[in-house]
Structures are given as C-alpha cells and as structure tokens.
Protein backbone atom coordinates (compact mmCIF):
# COMPACT_ATOMS: atom_id res chain seq x y z
CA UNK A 1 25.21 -43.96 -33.73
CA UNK A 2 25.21 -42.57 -30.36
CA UNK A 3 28.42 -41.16 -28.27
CA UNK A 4 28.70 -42.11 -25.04
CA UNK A 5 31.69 -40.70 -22.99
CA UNK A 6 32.09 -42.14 -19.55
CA UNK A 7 34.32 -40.10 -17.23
CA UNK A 8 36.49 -41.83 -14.44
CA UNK A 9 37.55 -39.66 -11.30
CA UNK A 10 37.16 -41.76 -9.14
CA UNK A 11 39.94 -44.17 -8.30
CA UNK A 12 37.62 -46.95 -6.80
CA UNK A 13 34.97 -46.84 -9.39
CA UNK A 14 37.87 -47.16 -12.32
CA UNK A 15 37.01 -51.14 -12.78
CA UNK A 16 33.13 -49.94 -12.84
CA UNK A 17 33.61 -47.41 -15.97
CA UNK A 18 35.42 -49.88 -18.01
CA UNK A 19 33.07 -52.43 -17.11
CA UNK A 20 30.29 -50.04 -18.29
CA UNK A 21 32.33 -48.64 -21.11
CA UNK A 22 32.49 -52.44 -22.70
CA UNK A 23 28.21 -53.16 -21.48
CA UNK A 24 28.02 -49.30 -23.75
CA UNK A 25 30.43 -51.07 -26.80
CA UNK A 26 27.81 -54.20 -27.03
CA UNK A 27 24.57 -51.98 -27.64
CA UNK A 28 26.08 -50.26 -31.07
CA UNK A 29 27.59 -46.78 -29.30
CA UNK A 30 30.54 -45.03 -29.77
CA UNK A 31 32.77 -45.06 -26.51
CA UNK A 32 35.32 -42.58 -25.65
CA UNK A 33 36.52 -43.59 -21.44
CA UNK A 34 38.27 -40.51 -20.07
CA UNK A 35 40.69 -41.41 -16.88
CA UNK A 36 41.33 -37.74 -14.98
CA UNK A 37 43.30 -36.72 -12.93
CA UNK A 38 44.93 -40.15 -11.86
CA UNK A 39 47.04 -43.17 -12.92
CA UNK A 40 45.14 -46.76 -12.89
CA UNK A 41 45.28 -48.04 -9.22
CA UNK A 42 45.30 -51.55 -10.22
CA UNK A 43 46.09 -52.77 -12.84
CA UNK A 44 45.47 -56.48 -12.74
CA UNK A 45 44.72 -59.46 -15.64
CA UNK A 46 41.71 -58.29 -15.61
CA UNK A 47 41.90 -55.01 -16.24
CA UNK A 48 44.10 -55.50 -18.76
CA UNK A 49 41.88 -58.03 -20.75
CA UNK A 50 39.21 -55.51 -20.48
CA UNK A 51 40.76 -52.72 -22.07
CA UNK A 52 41.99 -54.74 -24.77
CA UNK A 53 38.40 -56.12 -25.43
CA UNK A 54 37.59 -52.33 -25.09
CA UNK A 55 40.22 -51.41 -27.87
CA UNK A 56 39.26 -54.78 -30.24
CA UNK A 57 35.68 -53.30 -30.22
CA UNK A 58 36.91 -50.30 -30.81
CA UNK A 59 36.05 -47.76 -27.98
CA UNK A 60 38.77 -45.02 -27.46
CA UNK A 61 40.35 -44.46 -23.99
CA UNK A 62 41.92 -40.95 -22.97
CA UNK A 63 43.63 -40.01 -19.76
CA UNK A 64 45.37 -36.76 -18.61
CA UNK A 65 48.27 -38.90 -16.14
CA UNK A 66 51.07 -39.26 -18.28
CA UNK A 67 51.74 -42.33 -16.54
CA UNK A 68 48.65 -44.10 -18.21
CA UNK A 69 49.43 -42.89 -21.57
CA UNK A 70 52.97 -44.13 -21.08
CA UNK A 71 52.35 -47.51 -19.14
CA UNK A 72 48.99 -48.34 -20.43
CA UNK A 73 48.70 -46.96 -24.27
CA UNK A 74 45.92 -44.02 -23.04
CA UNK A 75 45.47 -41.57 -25.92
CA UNK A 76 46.85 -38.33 -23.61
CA UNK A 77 44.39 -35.56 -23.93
CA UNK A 78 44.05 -32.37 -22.25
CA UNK A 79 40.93 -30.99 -19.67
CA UNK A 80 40.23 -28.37 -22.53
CA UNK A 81 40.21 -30.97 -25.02
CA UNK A 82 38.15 -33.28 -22.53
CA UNK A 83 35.38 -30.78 -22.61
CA UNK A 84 35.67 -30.53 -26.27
CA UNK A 85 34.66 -34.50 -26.23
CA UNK A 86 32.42 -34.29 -23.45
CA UNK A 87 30.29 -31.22 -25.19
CA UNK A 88 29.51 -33.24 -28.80
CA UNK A 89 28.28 -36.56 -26.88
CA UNK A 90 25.09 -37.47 -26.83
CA UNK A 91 25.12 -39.21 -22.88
CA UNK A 92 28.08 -38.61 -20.86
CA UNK A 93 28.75 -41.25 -17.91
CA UNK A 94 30.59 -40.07 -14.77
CA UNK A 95 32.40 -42.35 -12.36
C-alpha cells in the first residue's frame, strides 16, 4: 500500500488537503495530513464531518499547534518527527 502524506501550510488551502486527504483514503493509500505551523482557521460542520470520515477510514492527522491537538484531537508531532514521516512516504502532497 502506498503512503501518501499531504502537508498543510497554508491556511486557505486547509479545506483543500483534507478534501484531498479523504479523495487519497478512497483509492487504497495510507494517509498521514500534517497541519504546520497553524491552528484550523475554520472550523465549520463541515470540516468537522470530514475529519471524522478521515479518522473512520482511518487516515492519521498530525499538527504542530497545540491548539489543534487540544481542540481538534490532532496527533501533536514535532518538525523533526514531520520529516521523519515525510522521508518514508512514497508521494508527499503539499498545500
């Protein structure tokens, strides 16, 4: 099975890598969504439904804002530990 890690940066293309993230889940990959270096901008019904559907398929989601991993269940994970991820998957998605 192939990893796929798709790395969010960006604060306006956060609803983008989920969305991608979950497309990624339905073709048979591994996911692992990385949120750096900010909290969630918005987080609506939707977004929320998402990452649940992203969790129930079981992708992983990491972030390095304490404030996701504390509002939003993130697994926290550190920018050493990011590239740790980043360096065993097979495509890596940036946002």
């Amino acid at each position: 099975m192939k990893k796929v890690c798709v790395v969010i940066r960006d604060i306006a293309q956060q609803y983008e890598g989920l969305r991608t993230s979950l497309g990624a889940l339905l073709d048979a990959v591994e996911i692992q969504m990385f949120v750096l270096n900010h909290e969630i901008a918005e987080m609506d019904e939707a977004f929320q439904d998402n990452m649940e559907f992203l969790d129930e398929m079981e992708g992983e989601r990491f972030s390095n804002n304490s404030a996701n991993v504390e509002k939003y269940g993130f697994r926290h994970v550190t920018l050493k530990q990011t590239a740790e991820y980043l360096k065993a998957a097979d495509v890596i998605i940036p946002f």
